[in-house]
Protein backbone atom coordinates (compact mmCIF):
# COMPACT_ATOMS: atom_id res chain seq x y z
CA UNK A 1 42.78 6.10 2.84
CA UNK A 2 46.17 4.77 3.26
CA UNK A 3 47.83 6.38 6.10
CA UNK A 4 51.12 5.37 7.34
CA UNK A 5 51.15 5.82 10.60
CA UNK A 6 54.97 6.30 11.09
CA UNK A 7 54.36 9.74 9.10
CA UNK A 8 51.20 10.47 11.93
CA UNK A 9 53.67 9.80 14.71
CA UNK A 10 56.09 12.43 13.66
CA UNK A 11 53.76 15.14 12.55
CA UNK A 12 51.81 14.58 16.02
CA UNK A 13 55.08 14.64 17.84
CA UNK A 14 55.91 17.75 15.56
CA UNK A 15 52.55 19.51 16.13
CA UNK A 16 53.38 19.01 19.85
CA UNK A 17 56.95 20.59 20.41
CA UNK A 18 55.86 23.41 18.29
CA UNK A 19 52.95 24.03 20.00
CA UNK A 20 54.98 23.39 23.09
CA UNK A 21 58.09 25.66 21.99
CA UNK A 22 56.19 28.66 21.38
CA UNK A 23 55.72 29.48 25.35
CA UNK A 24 59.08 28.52 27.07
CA UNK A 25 59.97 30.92 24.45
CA UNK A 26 58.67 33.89 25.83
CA UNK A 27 58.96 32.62 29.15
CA UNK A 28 62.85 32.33 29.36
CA UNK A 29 63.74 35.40 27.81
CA UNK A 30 60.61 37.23 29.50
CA UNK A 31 62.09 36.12 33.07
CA UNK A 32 65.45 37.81 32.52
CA UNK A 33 63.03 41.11 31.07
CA UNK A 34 60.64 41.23 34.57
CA UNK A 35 63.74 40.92 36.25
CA UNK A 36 65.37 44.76 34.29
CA UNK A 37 62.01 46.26 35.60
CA UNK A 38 62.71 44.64 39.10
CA UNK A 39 65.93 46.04 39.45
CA UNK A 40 64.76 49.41 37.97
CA UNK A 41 62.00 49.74 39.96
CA UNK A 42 64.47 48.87 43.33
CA UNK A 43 67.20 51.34 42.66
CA UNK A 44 64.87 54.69 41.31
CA UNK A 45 61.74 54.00 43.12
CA UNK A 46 59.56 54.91 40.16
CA UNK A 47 56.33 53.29 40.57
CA UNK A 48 55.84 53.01 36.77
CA UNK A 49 58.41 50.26 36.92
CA UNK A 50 56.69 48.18 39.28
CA UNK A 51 53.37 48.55 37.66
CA UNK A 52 55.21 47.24 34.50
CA UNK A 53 56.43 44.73 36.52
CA UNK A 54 53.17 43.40 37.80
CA UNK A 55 51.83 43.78 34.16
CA UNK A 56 54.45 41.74 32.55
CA UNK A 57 54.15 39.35 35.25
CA UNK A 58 50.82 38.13 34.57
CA UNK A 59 51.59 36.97 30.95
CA UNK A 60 54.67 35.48 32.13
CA UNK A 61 52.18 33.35 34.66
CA UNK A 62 49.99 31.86 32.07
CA UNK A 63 52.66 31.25 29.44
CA UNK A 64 54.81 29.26 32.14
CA UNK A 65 51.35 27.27 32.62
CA UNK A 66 50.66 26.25 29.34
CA UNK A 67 54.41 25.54 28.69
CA UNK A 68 54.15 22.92 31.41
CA UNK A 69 51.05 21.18 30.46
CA UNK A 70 52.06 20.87 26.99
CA UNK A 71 55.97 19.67 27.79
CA UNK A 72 54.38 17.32 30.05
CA UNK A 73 52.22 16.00 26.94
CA UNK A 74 55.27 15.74 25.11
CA UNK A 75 56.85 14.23 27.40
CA UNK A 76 54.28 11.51 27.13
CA UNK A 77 55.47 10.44 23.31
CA UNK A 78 58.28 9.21 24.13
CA UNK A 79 56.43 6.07 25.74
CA UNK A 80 53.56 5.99 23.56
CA UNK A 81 54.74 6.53 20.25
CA UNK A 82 58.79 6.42 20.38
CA UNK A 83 59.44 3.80 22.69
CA UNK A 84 62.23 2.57 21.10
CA UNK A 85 64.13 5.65 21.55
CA UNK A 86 63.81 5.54 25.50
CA UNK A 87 64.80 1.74 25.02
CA UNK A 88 67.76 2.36 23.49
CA UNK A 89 68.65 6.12 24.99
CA UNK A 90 66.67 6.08 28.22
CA UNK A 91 70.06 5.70 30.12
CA UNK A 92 71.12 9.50 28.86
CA UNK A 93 68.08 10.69 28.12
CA UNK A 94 66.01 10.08 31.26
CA UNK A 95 68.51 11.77 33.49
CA UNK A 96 68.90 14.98 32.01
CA UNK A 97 65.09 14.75 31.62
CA UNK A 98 65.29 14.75 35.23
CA UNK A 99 67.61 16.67 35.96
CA UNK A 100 65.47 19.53 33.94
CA UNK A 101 62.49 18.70 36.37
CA UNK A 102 64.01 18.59 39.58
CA UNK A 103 66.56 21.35 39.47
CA UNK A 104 64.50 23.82 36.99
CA UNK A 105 61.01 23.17 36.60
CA UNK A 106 60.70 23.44 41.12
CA UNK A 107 62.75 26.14 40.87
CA UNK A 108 60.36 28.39 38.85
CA UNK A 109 57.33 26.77 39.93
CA UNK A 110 57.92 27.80 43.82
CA UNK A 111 59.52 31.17 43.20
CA UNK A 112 56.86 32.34 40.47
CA UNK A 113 54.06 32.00 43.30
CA UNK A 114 56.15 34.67 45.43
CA UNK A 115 56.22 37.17 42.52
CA UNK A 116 52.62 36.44 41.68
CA UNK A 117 51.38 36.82 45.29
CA UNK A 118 54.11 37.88 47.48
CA UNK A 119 53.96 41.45 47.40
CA UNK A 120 52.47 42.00 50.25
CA UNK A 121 54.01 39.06 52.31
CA UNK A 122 57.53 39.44 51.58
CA UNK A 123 59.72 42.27 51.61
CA UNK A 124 61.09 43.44 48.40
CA UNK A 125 64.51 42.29 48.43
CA UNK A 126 62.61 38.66 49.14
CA UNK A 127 60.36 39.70 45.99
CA UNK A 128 64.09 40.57 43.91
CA UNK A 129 65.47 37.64 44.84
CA UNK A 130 62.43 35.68 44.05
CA UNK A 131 62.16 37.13 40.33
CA UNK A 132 66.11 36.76 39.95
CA UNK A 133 66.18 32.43 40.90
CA UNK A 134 62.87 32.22 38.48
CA UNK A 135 64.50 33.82 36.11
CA UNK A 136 67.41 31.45 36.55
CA UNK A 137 65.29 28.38 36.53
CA UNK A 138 63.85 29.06 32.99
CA UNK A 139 67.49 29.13 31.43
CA UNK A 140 68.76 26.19 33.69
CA UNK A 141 65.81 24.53 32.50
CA UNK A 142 66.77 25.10 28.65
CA UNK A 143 70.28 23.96 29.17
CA UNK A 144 69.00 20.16 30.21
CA UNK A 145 66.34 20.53 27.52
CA UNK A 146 69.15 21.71 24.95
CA UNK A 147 71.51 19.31 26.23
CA UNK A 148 69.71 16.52 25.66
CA UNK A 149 68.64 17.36 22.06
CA UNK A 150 72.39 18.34 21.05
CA UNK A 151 73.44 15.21 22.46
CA UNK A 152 70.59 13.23 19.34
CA UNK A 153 72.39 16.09 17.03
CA UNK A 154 76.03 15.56 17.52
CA UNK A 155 76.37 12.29 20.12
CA UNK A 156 79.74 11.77 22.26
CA UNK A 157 80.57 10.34 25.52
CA UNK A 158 78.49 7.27 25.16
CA UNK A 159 79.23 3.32 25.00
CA UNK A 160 77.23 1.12 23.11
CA UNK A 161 76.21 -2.08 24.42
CA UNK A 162 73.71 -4.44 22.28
CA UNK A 163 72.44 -1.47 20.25
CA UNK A 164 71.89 0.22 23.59
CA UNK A 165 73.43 3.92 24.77
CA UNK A 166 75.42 3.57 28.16
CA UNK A 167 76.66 6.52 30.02
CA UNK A 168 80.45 7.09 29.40
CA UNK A 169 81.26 10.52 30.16
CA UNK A 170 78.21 13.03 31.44
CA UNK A 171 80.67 15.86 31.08
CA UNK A 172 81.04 14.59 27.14
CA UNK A 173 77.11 13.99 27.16
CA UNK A 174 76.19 17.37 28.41
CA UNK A 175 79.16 19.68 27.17
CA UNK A 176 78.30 17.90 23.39
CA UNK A 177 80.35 19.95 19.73
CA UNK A 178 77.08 21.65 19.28
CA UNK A 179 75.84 21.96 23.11
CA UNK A 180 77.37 26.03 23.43
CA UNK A 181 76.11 27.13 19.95
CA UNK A 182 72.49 25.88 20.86
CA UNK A 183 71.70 26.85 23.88
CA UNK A 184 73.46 30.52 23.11
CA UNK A 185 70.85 30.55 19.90
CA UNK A 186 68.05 29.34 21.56
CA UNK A 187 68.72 31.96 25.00
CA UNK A 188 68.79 34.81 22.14
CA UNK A 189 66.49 33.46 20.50
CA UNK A 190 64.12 33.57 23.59
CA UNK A 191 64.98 37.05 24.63
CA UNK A 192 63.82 38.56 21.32
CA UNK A 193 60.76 36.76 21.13
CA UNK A 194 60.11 38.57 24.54
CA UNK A 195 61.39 41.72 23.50
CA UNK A 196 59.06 42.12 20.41
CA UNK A 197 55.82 40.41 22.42
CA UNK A 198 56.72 43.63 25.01
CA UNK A 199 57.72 46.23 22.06
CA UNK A 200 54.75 44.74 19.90
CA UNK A 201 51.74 45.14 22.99
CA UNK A 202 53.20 48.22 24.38
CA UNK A 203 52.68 49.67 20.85
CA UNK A 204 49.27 47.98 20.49
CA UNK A 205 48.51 49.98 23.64
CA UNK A 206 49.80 53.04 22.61
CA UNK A 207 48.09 53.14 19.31
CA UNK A 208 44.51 52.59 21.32
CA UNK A 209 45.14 54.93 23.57
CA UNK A 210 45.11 52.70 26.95
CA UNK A 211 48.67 52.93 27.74
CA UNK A 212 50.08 54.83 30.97
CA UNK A 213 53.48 56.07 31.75
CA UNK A 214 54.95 52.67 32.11
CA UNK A 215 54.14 51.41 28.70
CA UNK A 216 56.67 54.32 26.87
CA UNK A 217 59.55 52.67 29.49
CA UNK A 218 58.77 49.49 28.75
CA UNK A 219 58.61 50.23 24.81
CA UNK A 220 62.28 51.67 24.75
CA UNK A 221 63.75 48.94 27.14
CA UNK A 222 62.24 46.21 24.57
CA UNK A 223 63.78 48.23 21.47
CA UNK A 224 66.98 48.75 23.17
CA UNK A 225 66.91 44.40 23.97
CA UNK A 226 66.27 44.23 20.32
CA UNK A 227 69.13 46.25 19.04
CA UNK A 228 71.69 44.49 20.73
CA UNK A 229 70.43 41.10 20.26
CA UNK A 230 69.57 41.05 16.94
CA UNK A 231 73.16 42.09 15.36
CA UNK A 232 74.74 39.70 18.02
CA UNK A 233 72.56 36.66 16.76
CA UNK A 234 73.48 37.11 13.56
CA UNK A 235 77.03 36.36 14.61
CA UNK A 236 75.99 33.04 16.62
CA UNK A 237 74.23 31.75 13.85
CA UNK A 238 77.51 31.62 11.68
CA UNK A 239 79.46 30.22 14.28
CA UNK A 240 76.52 27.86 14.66
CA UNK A 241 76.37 27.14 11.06
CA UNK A 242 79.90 26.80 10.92
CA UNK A 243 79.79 24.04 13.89
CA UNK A 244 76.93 21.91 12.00
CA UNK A 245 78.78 21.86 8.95
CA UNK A 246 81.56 20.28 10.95
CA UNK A 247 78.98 17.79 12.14
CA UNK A 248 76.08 17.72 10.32
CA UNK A 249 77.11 18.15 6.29
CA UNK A 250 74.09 16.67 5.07
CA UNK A 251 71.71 19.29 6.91
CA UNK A 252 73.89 22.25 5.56
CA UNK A 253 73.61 20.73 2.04
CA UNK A 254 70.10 20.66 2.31
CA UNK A 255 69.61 24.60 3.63
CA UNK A 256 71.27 25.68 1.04
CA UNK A 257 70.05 23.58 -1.81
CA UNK A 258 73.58 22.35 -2.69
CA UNK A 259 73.37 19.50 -4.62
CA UNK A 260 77.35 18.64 -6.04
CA UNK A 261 80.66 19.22 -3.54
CA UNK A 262 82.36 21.78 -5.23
CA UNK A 263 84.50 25.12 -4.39
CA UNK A 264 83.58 28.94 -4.40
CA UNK A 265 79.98 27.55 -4.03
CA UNK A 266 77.06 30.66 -4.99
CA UNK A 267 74.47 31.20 -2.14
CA UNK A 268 70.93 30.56 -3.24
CA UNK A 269 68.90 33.50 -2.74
CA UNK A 270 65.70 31.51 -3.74
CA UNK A 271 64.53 28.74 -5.55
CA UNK A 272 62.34 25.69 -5.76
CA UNK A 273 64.30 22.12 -4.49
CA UNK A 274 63.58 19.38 -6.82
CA UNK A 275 64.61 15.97 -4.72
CA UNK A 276 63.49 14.22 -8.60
CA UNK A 277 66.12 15.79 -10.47
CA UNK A 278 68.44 16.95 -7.54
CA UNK A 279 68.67 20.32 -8.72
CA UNK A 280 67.34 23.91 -7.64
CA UNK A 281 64.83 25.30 -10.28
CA UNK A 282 64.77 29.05 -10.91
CA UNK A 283 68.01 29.70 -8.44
CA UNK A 284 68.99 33.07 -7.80
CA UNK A 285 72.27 32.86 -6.79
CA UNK A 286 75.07 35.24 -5.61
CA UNK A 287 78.38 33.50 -6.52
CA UNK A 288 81.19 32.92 -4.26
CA UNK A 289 79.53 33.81 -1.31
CA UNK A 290 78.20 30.14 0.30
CA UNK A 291 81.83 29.29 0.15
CA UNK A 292 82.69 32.67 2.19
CA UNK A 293 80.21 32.43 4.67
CA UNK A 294 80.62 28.60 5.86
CA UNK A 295 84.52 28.16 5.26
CA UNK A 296 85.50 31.93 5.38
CA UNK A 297 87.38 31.32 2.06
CA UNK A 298 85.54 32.32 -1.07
CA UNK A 299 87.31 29.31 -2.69
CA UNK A 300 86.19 26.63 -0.10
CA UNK A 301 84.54 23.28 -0.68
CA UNK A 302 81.24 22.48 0.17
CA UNK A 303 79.89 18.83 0.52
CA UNK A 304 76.67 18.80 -1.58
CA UNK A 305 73.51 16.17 -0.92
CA UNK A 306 74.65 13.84 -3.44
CA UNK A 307 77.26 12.52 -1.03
CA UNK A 308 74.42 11.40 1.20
CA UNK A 309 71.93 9.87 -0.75
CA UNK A 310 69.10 8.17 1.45
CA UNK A 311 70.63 9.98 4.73
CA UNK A 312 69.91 13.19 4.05
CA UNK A 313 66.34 14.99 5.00
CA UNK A 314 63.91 16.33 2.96
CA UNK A 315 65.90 19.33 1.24
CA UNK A 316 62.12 21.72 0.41
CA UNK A 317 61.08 22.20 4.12
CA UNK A 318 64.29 22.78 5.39
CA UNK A 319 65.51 24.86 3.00
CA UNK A 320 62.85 27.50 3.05
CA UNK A 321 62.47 27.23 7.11
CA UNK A 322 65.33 28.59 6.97
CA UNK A 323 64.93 31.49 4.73
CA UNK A 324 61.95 32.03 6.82
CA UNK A 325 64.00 32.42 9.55
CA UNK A 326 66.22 34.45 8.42
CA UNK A 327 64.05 36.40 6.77
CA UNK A 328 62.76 37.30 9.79
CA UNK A 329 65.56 38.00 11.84
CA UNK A 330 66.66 40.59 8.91
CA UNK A 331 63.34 42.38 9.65
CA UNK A 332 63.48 42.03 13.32
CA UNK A 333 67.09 44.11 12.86
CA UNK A 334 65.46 46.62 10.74
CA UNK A 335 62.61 47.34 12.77
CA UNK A 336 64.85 47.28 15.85
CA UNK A 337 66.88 49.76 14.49
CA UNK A 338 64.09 51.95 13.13
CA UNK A 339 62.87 52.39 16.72
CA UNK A 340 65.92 52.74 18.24
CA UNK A 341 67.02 55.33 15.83
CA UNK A 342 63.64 57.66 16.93
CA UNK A 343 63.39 56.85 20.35
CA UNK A 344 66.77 57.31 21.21
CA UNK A 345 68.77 59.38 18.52
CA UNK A 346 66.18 61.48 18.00
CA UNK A 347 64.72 61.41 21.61
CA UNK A 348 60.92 61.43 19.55
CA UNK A 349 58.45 59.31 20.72
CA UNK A 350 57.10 56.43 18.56
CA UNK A 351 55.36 57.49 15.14
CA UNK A 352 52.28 56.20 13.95
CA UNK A 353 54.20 54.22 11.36
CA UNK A 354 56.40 52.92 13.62
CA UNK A 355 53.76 51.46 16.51
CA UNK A 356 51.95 50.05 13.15
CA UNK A 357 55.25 47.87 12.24
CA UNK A 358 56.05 47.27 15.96
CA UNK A 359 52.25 45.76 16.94
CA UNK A 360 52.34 43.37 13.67
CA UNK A 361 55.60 42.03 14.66
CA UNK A 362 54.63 41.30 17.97
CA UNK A 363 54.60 37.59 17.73
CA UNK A 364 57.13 37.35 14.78
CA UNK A 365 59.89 35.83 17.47
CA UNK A 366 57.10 32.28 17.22
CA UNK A 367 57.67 33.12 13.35
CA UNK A 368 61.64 32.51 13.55
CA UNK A 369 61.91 30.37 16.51
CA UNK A 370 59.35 27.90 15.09
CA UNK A 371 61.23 27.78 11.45
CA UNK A 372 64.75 27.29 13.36
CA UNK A 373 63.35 24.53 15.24
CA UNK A 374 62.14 22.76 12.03
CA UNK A 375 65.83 22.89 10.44
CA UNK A 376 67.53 21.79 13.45
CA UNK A 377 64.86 19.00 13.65
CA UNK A 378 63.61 18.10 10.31
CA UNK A 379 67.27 18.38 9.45
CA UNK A 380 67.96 15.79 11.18
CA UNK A 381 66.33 13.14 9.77
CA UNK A 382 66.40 10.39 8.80
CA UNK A 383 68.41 10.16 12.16
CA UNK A 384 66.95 10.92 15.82
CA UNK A 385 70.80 10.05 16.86
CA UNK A 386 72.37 12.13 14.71
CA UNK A 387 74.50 8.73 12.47
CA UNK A 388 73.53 6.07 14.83
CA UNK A 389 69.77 5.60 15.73
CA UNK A 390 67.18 6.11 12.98
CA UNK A 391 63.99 7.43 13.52
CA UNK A 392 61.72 4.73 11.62
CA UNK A 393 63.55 2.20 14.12
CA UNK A 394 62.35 2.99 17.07
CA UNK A 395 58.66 4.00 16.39
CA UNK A 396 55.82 2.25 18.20
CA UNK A 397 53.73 -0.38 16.04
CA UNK A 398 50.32 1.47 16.16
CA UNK A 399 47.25 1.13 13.49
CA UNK A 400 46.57 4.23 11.28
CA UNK A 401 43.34 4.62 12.72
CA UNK A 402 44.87 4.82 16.49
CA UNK A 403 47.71 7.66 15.34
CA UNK A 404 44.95 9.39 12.83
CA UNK A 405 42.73 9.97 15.92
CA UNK A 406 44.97 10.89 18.61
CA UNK A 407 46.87 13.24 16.06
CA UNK A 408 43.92 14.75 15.15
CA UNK A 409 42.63 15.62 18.78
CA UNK A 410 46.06 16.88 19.76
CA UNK A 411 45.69 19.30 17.13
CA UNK A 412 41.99 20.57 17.69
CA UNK A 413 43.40 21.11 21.52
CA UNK A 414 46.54 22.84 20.32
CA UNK A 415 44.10 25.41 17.95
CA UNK A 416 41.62 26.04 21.13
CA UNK A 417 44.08 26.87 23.44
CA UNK A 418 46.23 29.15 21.07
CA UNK A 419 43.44 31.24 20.17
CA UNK A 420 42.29 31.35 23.92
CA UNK A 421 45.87 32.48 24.93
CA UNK A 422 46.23 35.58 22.64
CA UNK A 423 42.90 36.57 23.10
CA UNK A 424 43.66 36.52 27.22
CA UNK A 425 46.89 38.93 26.36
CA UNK A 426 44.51 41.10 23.90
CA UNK A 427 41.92 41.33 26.85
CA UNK A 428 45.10 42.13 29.36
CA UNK A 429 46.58 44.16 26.99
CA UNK A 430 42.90 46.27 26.13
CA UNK A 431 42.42 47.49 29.96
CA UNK A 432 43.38 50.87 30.56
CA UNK A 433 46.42 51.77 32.60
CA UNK A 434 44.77 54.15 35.28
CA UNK A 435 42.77 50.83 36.83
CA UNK A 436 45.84 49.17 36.41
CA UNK A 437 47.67 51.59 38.51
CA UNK A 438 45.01 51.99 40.97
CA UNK A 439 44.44 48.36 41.48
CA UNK A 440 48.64 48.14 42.31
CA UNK A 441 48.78 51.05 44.19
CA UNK A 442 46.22 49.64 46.60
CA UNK A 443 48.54 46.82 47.83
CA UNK A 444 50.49 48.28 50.10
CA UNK A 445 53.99 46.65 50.35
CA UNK A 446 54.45 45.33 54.04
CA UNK A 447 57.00 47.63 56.44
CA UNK A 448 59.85 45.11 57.81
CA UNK A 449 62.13 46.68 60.45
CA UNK A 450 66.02 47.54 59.07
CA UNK A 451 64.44 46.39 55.37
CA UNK A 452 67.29 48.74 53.41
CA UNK A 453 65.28 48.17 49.68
């Protein structure tokens, strides 16, 4: 079989970060989450709180652990199969690399052992405090992470020297065109992944019959999450499609199947890509409102992929990532809402119908997070500096046969530990809450002198 083994070095690297992806995830927006039933536990006192707390806690543990492993992994390719990249980028990119490790990665390390095991060695403003800098450390940690990879998307505040990236301006690095929309995507992004993991396995819970007082709480604070987020992401997502259209033309072309720059472009609802005849086969188009969306005038020009022939990416997967991802986030909003709407307006708890929808979309933040990561990267292409380094220059000279079995073990690993992760949260998820309560209750929190929380 011929196998090129360029093509095996991206679609390892590509099983890897999405693999990799799925957990800081849930991590970063679970952090801020633990943190709400903290603080609520601290000011009312309400032991359900705390119990939700040291619930939530535990899945928070072993998705920060496999989120390490597999960054460090990833971490990994850019010696063994990208070297050229670090060659040529390793001036910027190994620093913020860094940086992410040394001011992030300690950071949550050192403070998650406290809220894992420090409830009966520290007081609880120590424990607060404690959940509050871990917390912290997951979002510092995806602003170097986001940094770096909006820097490869839209590159400033560089010098080149012999085909080699020098350090001009960190503030221009770091603070890249596309730095803000990124990282405010990807933070949202994170926090409703979290939000429907807690909504979807408090409804799980609920529907078997194993759920306590807590889980009720923790339902409506994970709907109420949801409700604001959603609408608001929807609004950074145009200003962030806006921004890459500035930038990135060619990637916007190839989302929306535009193949000719013209005005008062339609928006294709669906259809099949053909790269062979540049067209969109059976389009379903609304007309006028591309234009309207990306240049706010119904009239406005859009670039189309025939002004980038041989530097734009592959239009099919990008294209329907992102309808996947939007797709989606529309039924994130609707569900959202459809809680929020009982729970709240009508002060009911959850119906059957609802705790169905809620448990299935439990993990449907991996769905959209996953298909946004392969438009902003497969998007990209053929550039891993966005204009300036291309990604077939700077991959390492290995056989098929060496890339064919390293890809394929990477994957087998990836499979094995998936499964073995959501069947640990099913297991957590099955015990019942009265031995969960007991079992809390029974560590009694330490009695410091003048302690006022």
């Amino acid at each position: 079989m011929d196998l090129d083994p360029f093509v095996l070095a991206r679609a390892q690297f590509a099983a890897n970060i999405s693999f990799h992806i799925l957990f800081p995830s849930i991590t970063i927006g679970l952090g801020w989450i633990l943190l709400f039933f903290r603080i609520r536990y601290t000011l009312t006192r309400d032991q359900n709180w705390e119990y939700a707390y040291y619930f939530w806690v535990k899945i928070f543990a072993l998705s920060f652990a496999i989120g390490v492993v597999s960054g460090i992994t990833m971490s990994f390719q850019f010696g063994t199969n990208w070297p050229g990249f670090m060659d040529r980028a390793g001036n910027i990119a190994g620093p913020l690399l860094g940086y992410e490790v040394l001011t992030a990665f300690f950071l949550e390390a050192t403070f998650l052992g406290v809220m894992l095991f420090g409830k009966q060695r520290v007081s609880n403003r120590m424990h607060l405090i404690a959940c509050a800098l871990a917390a912290f450390g997951t979002t510092l940690s995806a602003f170097w992470i986001l940094s770096l990879n909006s820097w490869m998307q839209t590159p400033q505040g560089y010098v080149l020297e012999d085909g080699v990236f020098q350090v001009g301006s960190w503030l221009e690095i770091i603070f890249n065109p596309s730095f803000p929309f990124r990282l405010t995507h990807m933070l949202i992004a994170s926090l409703l992944t979290a939000s429907f993991l807690v909504i979807g396995i408090s409804a799980w819970r609920m529907r078997r019959e194993v759920d306590g007082p807590a889980t009720l709480k923790v339902f409506k604070a994970g709907i109420a999450i949801a409700m604001i987020l959603t609408p608001l992401q929807i609004v950074v997502g145009d200003l962030h499609g806006i921004n890459t259209l500035e930038h990135q033309p060619a990637k916007i072309a190839a989302i929306e199947g535009v193949w000719d720059t013209d005005s008062a472009v339609p928006f294709t609802l669906f259809g099949l890509p053909d790269e062979e005849t540049r067209s969109t086969r059976f389009a379903v188009e609304i007309p006028f409102v591309l234009s309207l969306l990306l240049t706010h005038d119904p009239n406005g020009v859009v670039q189309g992929l025939n002004d980038f022939v041989g530097e734009h990416p592959p239009v099919a997967p990008v294209f329907w990532a992102f309808r996947i991802m939007v797709g989606t986030g529309m039924l994130m909003l609707l569900v959202s809402w459809w809680g929020g709407w009982q729970v709240f307006r009508r002060k009911q708890k959850p119906g059957p119908w609802l705790l169905r929808a809620t448990s299935v979309m439990a993990f449907s933040g991996w769905v959209a997070v996953l298909a946004g990561w392969y438009v902003t990267e497969i998007g990209r292409q053929p550039w891993l500096v966005y204009g300036l380094m291309r990604t077939e220059e700077v991959v390492a000279d290995h056989g098929p046969g060496v890339m064919l079995t390293s890809f394929s073990a990477y994957m087998t690993l990836y499979v094995l530990v998936l499964l073995a992760y959501i069947a640990t949260v099913r297991y957590m998820a099955t015990k019942p809450a009265a031995s969960l309560e007991a079992a809390i209750r029974e560590q009694k929190p330490p009695k410091i002198a003048g302690e006022p929380l």
